[in-house]
PDB file of N, CA and C in Angstrom:
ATOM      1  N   UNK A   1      65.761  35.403  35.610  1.00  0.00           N
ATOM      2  CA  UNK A   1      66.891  35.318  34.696  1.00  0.00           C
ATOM      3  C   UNK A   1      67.992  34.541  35.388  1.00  0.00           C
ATOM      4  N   UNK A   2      68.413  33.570  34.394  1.00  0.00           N
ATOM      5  CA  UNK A   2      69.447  32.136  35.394  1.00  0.00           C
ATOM      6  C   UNK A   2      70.857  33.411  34.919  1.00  0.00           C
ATOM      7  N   UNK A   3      71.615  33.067  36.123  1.00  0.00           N
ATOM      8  CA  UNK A   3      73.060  33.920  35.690  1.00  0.00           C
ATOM      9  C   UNK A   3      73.700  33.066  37.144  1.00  0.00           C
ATOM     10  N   UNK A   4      75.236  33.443  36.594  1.00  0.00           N
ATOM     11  CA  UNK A   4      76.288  32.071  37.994  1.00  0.00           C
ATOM     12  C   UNK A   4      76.149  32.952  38.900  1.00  0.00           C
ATOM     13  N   UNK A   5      76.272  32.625  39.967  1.00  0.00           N
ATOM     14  CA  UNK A   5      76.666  32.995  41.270  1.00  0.00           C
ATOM     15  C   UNK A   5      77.871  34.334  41.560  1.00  0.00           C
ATOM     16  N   UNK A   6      77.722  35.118  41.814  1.00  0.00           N
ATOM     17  CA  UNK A   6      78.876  36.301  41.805  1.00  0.00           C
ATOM     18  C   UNK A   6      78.813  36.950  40.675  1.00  0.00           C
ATOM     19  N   UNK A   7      77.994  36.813  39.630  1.00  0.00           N
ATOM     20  CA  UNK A   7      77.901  37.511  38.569  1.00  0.00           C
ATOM     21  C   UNK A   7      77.342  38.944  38.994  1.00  0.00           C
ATOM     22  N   UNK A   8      77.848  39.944  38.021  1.00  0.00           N
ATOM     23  CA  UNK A   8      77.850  41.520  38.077  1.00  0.00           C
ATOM     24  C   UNK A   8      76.209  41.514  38.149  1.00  0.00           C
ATOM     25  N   UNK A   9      75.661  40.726  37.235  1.00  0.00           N
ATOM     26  CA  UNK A   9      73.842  40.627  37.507  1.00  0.00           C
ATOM     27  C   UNK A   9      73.190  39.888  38.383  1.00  0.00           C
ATOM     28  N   UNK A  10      73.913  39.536  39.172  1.00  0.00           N
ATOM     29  CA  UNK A  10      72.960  38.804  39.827  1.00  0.00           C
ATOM     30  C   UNK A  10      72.143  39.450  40.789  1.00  0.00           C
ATOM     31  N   UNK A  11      71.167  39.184  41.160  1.00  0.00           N
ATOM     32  CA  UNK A  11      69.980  39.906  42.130  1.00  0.00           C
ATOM     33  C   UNK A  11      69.719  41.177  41.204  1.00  0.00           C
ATOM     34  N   UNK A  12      70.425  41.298  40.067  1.00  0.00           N
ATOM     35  CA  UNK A  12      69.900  42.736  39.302  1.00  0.00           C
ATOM     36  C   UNK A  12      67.843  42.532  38.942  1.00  0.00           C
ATOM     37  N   UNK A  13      67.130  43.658  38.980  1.00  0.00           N
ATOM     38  CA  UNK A  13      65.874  42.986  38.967  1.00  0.00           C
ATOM     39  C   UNK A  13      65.863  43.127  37.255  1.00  0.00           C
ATOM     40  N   UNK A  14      64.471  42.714  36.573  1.00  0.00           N
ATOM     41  CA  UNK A  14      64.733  42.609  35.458  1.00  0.00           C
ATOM     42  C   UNK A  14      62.977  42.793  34.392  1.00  0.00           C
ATOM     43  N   UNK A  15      62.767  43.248  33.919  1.00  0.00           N
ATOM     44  CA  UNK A  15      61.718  43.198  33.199  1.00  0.00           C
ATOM     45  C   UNK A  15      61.216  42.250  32.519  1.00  0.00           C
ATOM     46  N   UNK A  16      60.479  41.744  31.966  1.00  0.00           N
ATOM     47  CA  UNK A  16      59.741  40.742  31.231  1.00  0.00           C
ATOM     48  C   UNK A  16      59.062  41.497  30.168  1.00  0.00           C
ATOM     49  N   UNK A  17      59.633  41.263  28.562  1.00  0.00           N
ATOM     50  CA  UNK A  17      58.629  41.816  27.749  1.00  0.00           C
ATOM     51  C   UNK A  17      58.781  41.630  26.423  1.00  0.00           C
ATOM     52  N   UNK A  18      57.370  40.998  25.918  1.00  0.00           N
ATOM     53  CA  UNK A  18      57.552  40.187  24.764  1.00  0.00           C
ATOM     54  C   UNK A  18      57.352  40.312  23.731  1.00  0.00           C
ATOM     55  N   UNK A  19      58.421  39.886  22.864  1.00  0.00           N
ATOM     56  CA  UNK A  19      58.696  39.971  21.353  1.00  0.00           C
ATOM     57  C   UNK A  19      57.977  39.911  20.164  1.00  0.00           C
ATOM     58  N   UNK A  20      57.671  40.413  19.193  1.00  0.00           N
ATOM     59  CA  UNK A  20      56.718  40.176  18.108  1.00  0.00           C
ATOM     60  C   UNK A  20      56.364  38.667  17.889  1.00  0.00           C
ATOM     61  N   UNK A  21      57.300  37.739  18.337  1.00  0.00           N
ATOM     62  CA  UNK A  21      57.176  36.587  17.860  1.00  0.00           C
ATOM     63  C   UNK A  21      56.922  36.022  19.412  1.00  0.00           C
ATOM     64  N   UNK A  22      56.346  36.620  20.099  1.00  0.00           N
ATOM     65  CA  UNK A  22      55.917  36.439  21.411  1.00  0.00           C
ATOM     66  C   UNK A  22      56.760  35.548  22.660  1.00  0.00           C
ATOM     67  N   UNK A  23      58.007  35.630  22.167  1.00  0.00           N
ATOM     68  CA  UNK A  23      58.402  35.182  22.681  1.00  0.00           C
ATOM     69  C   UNK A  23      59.073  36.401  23.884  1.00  0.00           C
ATOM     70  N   UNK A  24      58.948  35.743  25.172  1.00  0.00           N
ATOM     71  CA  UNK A  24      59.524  36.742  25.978  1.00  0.00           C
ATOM     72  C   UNK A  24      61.055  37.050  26.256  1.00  0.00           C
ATOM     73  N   UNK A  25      61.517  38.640  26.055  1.00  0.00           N
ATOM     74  CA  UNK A  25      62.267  38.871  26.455  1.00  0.00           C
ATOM     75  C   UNK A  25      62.943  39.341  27.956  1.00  0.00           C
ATOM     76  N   UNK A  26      64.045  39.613  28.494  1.00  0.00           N
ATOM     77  CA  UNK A  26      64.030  40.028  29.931  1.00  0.00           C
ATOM     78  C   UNK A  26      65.080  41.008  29.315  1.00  0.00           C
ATOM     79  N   UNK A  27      64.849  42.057  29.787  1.00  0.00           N
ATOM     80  CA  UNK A  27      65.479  43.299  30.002  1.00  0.00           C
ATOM     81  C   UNK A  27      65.975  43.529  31.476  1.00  0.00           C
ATOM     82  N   UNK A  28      67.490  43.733  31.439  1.00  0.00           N
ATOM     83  CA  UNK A  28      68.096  43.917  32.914  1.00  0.00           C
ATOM     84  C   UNK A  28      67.951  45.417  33.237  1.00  0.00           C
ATOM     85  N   UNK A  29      67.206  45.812  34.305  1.00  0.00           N
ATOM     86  CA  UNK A  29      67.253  47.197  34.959  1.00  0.00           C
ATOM     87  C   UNK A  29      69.400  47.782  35.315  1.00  0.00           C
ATOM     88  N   UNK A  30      69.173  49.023  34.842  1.00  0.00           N
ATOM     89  CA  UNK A  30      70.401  49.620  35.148  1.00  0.00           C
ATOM     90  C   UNK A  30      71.284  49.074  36.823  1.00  0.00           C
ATOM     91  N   UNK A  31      72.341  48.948  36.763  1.00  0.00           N
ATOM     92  CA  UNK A  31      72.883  48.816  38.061  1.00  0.00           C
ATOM     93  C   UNK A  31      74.114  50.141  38.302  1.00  0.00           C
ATOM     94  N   UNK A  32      74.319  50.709  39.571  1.00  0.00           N
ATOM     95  CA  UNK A  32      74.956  51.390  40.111  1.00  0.00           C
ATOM     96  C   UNK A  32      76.367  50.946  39.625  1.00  0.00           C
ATOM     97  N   UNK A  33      77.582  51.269  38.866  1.00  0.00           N
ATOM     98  CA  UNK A  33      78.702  50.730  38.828  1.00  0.00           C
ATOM     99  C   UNK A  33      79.918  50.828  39.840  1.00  0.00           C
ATOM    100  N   UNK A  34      80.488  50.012  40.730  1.00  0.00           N
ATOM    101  CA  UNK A  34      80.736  50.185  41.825  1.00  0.00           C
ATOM    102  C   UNK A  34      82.772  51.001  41.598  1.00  0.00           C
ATOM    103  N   UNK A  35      82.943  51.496  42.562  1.00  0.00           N
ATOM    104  CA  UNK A  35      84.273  52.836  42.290  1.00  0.00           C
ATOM    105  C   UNK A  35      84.772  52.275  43.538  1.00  0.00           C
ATOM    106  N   UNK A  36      85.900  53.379  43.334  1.00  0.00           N
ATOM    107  CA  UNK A  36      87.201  53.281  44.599  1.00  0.00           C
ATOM    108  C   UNK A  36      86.265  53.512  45.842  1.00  0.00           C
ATOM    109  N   UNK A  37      85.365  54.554  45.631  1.00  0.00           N
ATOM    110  CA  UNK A  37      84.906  54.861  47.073  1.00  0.00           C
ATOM    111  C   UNK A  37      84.372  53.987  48.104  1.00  0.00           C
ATOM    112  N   UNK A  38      83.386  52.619  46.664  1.00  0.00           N
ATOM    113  CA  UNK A  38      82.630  51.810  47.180  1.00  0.00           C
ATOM    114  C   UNK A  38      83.601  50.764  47.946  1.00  0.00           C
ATOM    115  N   UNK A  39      84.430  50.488  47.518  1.00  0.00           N
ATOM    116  CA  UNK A  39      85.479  49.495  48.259  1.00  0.00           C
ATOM    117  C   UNK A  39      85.866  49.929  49.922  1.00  0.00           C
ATOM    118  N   UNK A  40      85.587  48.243  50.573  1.00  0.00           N
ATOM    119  CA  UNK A  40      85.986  48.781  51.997  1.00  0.00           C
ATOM    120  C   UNK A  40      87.357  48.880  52.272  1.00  0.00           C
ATOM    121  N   UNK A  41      88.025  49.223  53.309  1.00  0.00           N
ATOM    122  CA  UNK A  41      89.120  49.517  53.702  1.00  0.00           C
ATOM    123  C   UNK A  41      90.058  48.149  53.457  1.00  0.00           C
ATOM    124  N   UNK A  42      89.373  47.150  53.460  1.00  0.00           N
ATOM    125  CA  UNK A  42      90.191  45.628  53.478  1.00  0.00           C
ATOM    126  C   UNK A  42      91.032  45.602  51.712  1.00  0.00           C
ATOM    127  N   UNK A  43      91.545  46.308  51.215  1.00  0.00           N
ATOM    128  CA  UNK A  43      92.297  45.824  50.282  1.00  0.00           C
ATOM    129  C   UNK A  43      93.621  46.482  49.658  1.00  0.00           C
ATOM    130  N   UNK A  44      94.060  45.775  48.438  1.00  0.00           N
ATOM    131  CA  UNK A  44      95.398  45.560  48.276  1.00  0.00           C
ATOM    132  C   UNK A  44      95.703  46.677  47.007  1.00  0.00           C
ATOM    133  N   UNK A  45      96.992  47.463  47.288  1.00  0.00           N
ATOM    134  CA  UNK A  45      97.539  47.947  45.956  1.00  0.00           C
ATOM    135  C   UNK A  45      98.611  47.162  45.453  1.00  0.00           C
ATOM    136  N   UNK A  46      98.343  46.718  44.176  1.00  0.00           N
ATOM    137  CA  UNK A  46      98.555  45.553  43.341  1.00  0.00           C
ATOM    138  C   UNK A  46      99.584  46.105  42.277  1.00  0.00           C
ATOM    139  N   UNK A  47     100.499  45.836  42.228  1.00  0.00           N
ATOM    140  CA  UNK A  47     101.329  46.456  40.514  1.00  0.00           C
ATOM    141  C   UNK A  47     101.086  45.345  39.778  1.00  0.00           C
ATOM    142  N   UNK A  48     100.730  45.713  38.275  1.00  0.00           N
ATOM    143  CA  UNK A  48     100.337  44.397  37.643  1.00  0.00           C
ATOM    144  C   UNK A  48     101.611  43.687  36.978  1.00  0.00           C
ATOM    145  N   UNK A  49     101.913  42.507  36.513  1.00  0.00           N
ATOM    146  CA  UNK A  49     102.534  42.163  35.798  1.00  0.00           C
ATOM    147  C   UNK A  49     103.052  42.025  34.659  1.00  0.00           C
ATOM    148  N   UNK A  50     103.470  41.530  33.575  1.00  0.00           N
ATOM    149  CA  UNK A  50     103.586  41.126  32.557  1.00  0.00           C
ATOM    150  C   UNK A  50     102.626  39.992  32.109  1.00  0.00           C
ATOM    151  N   UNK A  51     102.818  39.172  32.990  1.00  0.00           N
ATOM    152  CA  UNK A  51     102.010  37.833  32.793  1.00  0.00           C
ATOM    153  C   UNK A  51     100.651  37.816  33.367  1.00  0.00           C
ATOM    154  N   UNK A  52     100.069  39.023  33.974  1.00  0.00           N
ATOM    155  CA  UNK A  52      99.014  39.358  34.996  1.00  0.00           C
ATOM    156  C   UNK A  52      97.594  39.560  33.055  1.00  0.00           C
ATOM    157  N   UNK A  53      96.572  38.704  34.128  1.00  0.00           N
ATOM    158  CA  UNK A  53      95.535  39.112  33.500  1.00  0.00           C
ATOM    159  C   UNK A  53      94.180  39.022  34.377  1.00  0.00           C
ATOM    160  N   UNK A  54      93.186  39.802  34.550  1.00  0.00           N
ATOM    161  CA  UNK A  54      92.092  40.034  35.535  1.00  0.00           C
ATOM    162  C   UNK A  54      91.697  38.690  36.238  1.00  0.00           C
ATOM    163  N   UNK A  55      91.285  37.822  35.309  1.00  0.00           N
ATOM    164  CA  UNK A  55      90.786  36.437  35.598  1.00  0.00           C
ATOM    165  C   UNK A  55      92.312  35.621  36.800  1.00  0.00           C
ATOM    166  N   UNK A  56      93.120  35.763  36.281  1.00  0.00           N
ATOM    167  CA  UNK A  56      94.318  35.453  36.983  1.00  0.00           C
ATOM    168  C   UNK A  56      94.489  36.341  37.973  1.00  0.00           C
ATOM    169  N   UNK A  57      94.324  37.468  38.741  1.00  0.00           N
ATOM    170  CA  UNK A  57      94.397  38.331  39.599  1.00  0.00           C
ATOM    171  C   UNK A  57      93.105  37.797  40.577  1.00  0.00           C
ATOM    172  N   UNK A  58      92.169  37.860  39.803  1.00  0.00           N
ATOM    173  CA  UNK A  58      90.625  37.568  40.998  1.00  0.00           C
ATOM    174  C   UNK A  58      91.329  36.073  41.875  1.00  0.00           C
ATOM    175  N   UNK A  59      91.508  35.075  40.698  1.00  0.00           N
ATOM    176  CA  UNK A  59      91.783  33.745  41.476  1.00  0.00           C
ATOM    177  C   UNK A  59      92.538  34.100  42.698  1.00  0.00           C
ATOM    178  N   UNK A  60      93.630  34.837  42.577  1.00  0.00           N
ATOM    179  CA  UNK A  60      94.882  34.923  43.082  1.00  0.00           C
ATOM    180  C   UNK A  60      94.489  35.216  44.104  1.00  0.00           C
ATOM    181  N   UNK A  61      93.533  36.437  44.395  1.00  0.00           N
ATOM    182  CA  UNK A  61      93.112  37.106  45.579  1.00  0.00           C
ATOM    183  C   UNK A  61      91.512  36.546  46.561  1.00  0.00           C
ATOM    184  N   UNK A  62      90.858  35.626  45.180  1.00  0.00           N
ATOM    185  CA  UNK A  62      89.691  35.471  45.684  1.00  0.00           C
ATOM    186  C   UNK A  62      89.171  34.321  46.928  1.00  0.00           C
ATOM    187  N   UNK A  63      90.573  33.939  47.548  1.00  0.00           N
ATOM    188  CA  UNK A  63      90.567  33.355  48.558  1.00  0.00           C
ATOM    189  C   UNK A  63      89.665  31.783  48.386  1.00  0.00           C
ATOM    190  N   UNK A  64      88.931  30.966  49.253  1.00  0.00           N
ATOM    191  CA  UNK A  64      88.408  29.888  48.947  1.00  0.00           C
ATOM    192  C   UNK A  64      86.836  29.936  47.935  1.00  0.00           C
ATOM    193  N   UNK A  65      86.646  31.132  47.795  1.00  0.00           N
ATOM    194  CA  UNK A  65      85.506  31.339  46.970  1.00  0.00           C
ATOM    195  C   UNK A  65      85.448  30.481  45.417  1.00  0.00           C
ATOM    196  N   UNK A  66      84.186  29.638  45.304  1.00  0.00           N
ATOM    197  CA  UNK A  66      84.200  28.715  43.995  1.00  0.00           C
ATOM    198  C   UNK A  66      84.127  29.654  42.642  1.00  0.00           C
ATOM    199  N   UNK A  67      84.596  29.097  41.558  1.00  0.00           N
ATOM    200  CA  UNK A  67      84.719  30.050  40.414  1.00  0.00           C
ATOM    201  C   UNK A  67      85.234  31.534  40.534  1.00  0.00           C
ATOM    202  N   UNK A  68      86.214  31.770  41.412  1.00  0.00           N
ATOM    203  CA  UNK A  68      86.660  33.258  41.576  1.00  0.00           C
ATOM    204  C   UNK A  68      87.560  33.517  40.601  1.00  0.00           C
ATOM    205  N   UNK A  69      87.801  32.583  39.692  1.00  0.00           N
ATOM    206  CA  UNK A  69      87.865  33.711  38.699  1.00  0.00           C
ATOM    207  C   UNK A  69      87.567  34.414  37.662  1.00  0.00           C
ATOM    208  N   UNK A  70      85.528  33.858  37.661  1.00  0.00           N
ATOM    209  CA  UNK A  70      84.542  35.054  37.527  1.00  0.00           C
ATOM    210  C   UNK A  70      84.482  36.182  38.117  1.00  0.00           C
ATOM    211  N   UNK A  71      85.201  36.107  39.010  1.00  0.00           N
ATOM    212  CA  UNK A  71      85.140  37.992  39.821  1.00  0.00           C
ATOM    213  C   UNK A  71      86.068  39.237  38.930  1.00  0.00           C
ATOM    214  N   UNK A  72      86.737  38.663  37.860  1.00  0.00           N
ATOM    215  CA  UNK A  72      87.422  39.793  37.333  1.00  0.00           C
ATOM    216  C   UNK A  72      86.685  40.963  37.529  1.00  0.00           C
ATOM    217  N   UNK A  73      85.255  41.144  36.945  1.00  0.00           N
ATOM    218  CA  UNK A  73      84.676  42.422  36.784  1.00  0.00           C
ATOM    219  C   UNK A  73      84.730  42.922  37.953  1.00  0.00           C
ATOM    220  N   UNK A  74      84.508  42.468  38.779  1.00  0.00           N
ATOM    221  CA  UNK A  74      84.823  43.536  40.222  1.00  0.00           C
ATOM    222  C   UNK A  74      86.098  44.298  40.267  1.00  0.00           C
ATOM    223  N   UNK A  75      87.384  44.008  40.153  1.00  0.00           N
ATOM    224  CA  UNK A  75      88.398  44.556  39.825  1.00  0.00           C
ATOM    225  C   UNK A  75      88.245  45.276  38.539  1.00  0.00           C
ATOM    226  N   UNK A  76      88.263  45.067  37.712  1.00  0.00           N
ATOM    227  CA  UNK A  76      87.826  45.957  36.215  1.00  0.00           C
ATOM    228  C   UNK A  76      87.044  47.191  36.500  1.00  0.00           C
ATOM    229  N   UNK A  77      85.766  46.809  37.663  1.00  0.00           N
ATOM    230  CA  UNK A  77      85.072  48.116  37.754  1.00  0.00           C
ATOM    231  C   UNK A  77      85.478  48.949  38.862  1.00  0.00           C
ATOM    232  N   UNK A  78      85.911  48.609  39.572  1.00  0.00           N
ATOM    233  CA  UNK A  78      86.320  49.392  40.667  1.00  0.00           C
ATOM    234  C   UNK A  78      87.661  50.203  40.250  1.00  0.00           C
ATOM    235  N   UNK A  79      88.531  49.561  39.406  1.00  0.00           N
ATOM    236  CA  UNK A  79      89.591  50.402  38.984  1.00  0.00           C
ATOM    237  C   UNK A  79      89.497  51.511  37.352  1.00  0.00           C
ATOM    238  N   UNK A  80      88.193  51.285  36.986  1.00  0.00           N
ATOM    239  CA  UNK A  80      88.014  52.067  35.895  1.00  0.00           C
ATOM    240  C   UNK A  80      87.963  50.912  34.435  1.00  0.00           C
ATOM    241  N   UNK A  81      88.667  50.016  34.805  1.00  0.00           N
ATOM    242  CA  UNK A  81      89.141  49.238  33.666  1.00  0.00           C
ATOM    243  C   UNK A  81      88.227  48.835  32.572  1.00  0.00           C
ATOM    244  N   UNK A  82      87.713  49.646  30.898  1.00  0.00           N
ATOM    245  CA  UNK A  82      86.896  49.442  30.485  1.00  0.00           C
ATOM    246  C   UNK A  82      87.146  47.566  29.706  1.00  0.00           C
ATOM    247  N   UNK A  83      88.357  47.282  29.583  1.00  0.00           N
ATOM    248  CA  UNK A  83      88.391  46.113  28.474  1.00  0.00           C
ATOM    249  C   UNK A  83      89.402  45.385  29.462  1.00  0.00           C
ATOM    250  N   UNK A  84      88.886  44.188  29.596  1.00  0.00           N
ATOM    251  CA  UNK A  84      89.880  43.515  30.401  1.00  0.00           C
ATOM    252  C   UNK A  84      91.070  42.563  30.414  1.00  0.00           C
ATOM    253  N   UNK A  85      91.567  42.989  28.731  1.00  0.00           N
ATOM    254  CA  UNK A  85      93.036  42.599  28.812  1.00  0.00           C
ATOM    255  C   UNK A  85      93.674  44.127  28.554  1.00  0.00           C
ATOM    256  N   UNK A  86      92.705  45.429  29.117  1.00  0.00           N
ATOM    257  CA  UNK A  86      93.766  46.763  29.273  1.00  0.00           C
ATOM    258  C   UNK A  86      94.352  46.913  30.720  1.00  0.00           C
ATOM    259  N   UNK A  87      95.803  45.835  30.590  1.00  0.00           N
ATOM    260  CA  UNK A  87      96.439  45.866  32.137  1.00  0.00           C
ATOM    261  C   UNK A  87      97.805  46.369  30.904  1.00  0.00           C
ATOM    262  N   UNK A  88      98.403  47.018  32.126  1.00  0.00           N
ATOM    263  CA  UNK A  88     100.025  47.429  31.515  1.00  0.00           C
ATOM    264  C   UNK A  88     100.886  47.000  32.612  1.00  0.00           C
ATOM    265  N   UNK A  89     101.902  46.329  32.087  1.00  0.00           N
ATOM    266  CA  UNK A  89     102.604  46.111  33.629  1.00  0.00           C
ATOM    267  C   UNK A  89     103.459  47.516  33.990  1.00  0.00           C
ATOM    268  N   UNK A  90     103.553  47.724  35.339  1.00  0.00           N
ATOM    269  CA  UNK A  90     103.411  48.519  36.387  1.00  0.00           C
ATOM    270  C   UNK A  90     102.360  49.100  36.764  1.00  0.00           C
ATOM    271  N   UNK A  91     101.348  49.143  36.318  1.00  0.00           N
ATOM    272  CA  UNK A  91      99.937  49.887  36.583  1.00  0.00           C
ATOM    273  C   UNK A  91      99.680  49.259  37.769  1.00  0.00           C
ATOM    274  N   UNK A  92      99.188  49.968  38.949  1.00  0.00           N
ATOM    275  CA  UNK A  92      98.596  49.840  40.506  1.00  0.00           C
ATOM    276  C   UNK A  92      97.187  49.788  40.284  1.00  0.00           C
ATOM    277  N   UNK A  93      96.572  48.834  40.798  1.00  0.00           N
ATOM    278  CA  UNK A  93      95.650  48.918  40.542  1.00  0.00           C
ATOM    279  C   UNK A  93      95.035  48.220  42.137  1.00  0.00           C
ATOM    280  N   UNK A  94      93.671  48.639  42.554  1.00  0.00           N
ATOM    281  CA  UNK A  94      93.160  48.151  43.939  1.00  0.00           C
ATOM    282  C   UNK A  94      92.684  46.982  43.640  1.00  0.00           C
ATOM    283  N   UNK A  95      92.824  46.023  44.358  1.00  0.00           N
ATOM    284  CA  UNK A  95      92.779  44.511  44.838  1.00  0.00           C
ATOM    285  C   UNK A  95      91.512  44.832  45.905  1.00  0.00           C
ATOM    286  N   UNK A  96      90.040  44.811  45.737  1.00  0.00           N
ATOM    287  CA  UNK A  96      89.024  44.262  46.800  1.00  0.00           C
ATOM    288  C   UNK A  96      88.797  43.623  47.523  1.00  0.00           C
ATOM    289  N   UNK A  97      90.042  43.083  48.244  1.00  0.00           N
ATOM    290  CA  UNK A  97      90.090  41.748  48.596  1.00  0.00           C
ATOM    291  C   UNK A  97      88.267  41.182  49.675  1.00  0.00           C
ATOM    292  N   UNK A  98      88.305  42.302  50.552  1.00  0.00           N
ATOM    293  CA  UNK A  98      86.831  41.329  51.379  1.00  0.00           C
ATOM    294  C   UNK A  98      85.939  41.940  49.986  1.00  0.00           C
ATOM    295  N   UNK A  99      85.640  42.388  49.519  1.00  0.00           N
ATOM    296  CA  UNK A  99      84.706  42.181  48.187  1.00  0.00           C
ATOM    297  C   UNK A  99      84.800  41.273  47.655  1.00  0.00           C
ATOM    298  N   UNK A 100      86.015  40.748  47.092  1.00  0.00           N
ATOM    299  CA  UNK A 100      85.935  39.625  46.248  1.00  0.00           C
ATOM    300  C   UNK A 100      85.610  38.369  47.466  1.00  0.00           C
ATOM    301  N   UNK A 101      85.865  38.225  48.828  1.00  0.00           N
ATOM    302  CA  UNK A 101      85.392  36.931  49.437  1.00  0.00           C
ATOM    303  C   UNK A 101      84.005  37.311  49.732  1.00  0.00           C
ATOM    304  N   UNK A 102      83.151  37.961  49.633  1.00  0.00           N
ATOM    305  CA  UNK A 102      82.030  38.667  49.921  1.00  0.00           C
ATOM    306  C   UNK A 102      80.795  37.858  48.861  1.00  0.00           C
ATOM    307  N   UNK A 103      81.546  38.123  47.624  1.00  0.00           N
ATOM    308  CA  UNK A 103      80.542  38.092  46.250  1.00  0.00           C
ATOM    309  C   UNK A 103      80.493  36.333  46.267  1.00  0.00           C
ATOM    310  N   UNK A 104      81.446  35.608  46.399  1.00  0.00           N
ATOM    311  CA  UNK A 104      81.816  34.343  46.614  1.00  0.00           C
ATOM    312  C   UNK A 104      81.205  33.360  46.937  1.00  0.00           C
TER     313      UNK A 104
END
């Protein structure tokens, strides 16, 4: 299964299995969703902005990593965040920072 680089699926393994019209489908196996706990010690408590939105936060933090600001979901999941324009400004939220240069 083709997916970008740093994507939440990537290396996810995946099934193969095909459709009445035989055409094959891929089914993604469940993944672990990663929490506060999983985060290493390397990161930032963040108050969000007004003008703050996930995609704009990853860039901000994701250091020289290409397309970082596909990494929103890492921030989204690690802070609970089900929909990712639910930011409120003042909300603290953890910044992953060596995660996000990690996935990169």
């Amino acid at each position: 299964m083709s997916v970008f680089h740093g994507s939440r699926y990537e290396g996810i393994p995946y099934t193969t299995i095909p459709g009445s019209d035989d055409i094959p489908r891929k089914w993604l196996h469940p993944r672990k969703a990663l929490t506060q706990q999983d985060v290493n010690s390397d990161w930032i408590l963040y108050t969000v902005t007004v003008a703050d939105s996930l995609d704009d936060i990853a860039y901000r933090f994701a250091g020289s990593v290409d397309d970082k600001e596909r990494l929103w979901w890492l921030i989204a999941e690690i802070n609970g965040i089900l929909w990712p324009l639910d930011l409120t400004p003042g909300q603290q939220i953890i910044i992953p920072v060596r995660e996000l240069n990690e996935l990169g």
